[in-house]
C-alpha atoms as a PDB file:
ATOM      1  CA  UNK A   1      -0.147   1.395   3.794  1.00  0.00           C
ATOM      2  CA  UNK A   2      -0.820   0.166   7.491  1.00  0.00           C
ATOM      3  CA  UNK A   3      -2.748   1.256  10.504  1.00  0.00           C
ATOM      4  CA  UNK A   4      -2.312   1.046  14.029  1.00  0.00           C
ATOM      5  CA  UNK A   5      -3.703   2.780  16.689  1.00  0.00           C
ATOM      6  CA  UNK A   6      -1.848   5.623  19.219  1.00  0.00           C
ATOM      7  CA  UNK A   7      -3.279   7.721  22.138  1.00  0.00           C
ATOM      8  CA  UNK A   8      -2.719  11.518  22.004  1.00  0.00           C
ATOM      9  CA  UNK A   9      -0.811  10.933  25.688  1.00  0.00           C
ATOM     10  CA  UNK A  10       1.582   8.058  24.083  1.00  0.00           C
ATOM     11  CA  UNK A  11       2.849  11.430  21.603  1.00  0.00           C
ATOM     12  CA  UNK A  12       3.148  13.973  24.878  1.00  0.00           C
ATOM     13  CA  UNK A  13      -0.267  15.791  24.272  1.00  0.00           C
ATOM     14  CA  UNK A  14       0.728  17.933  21.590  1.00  0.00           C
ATOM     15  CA  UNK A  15      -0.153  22.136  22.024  1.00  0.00           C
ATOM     16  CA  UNK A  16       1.541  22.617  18.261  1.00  0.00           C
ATOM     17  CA  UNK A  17       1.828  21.181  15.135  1.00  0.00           C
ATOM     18  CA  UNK A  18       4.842  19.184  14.121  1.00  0.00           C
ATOM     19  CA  UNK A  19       6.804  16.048  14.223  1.00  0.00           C
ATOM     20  CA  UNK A  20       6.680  14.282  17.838  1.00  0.00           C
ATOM     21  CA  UNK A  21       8.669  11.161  18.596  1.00  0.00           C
ATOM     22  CA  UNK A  22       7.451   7.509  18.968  1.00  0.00           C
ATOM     23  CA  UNK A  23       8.487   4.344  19.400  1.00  0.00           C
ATOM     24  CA  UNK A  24      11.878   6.028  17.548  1.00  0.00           C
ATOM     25  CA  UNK A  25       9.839   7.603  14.610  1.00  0.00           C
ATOM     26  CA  UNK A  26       8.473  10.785  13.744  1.00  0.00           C
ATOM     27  CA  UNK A  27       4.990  11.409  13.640  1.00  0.00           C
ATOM     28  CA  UNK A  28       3.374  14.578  11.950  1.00  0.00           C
ATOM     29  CA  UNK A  29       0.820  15.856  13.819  1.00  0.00           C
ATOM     30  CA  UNK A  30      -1.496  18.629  12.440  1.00  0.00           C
ATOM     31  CA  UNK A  31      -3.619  21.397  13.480  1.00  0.00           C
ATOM     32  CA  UNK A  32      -6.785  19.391  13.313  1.00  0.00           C
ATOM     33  CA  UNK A  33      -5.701  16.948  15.134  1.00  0.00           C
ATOM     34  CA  UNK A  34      -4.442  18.960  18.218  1.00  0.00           C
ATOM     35  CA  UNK A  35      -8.477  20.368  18.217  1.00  0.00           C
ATOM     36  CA  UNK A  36     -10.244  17.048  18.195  1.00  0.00           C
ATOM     37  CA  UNK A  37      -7.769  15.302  20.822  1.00  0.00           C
ATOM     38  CA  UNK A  38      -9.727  18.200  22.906  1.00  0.00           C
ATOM     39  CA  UNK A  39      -6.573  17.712  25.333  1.00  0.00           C
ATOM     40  CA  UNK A  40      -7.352  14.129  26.349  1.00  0.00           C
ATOM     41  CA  UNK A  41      -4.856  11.768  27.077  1.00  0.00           C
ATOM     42  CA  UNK A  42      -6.808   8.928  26.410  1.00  0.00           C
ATOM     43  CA  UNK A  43      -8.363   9.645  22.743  1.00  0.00           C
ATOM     44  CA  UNK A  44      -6.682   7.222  20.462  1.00  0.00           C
ATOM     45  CA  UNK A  45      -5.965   7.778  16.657  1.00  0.00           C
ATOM     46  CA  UNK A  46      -4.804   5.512  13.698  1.00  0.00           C
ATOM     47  CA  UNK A  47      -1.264   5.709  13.063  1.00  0.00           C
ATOM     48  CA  UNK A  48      -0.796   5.509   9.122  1.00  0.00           C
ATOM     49  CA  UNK A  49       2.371   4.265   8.136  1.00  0.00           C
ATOM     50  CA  UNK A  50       3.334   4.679   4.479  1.00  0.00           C
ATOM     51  CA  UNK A  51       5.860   3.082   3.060  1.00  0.00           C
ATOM     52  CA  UNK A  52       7.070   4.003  -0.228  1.00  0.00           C
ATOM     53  CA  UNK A  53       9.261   1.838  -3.014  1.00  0.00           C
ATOM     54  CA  UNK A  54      11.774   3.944  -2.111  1.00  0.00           C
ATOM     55  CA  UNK A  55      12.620   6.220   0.801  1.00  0.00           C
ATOM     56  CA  UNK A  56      11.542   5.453   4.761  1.00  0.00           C
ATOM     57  CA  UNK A  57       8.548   5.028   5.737  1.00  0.00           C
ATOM     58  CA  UNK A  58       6.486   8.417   6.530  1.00  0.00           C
ATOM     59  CA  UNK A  59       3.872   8.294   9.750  1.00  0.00           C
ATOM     60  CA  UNK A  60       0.821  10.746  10.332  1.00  0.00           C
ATOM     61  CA  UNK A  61      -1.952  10.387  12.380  1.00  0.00           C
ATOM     62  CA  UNK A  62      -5.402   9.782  10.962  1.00  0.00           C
ATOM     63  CA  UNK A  63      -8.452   9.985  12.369  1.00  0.00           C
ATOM     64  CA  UNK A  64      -9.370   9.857  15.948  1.00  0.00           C
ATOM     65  CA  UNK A  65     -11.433   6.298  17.059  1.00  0.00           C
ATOM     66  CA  UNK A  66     -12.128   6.595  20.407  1.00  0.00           C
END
């Protein structure tokens, strides 16, 4: 597994929960991370990437850094 980072604007400031498109992959965002984004562009999150033996890789964001 790998981390990079993402800003809530880069993923269109998500108002639900679901899979949002970047960078040509789909991320799952979740419930708790729609309330601590608190609606700011700017507040960046790790971007895990997990990539199983077999399958594609699945992305979710993690926790918010800044």
């Amino acid at each position: 597994m790998s981390a990079e980072h993402i800003t809530w604007g880069e993923l269109g400031c998500p108002k639900a929960i679901g899979l949002y498109r970047f960078r040509g992959e789909n991320i799952r965002v979740r419930n708790i991370h729609i309330v601590v984004a608190e609606g700011d562009p700017t507040a960046q999150f790790t971007l895990l990437v997990l990539r199983p033996p077999m399958g594609p890789a699945e992305y979710s964001l993690g926790h918010r850094v800044a």
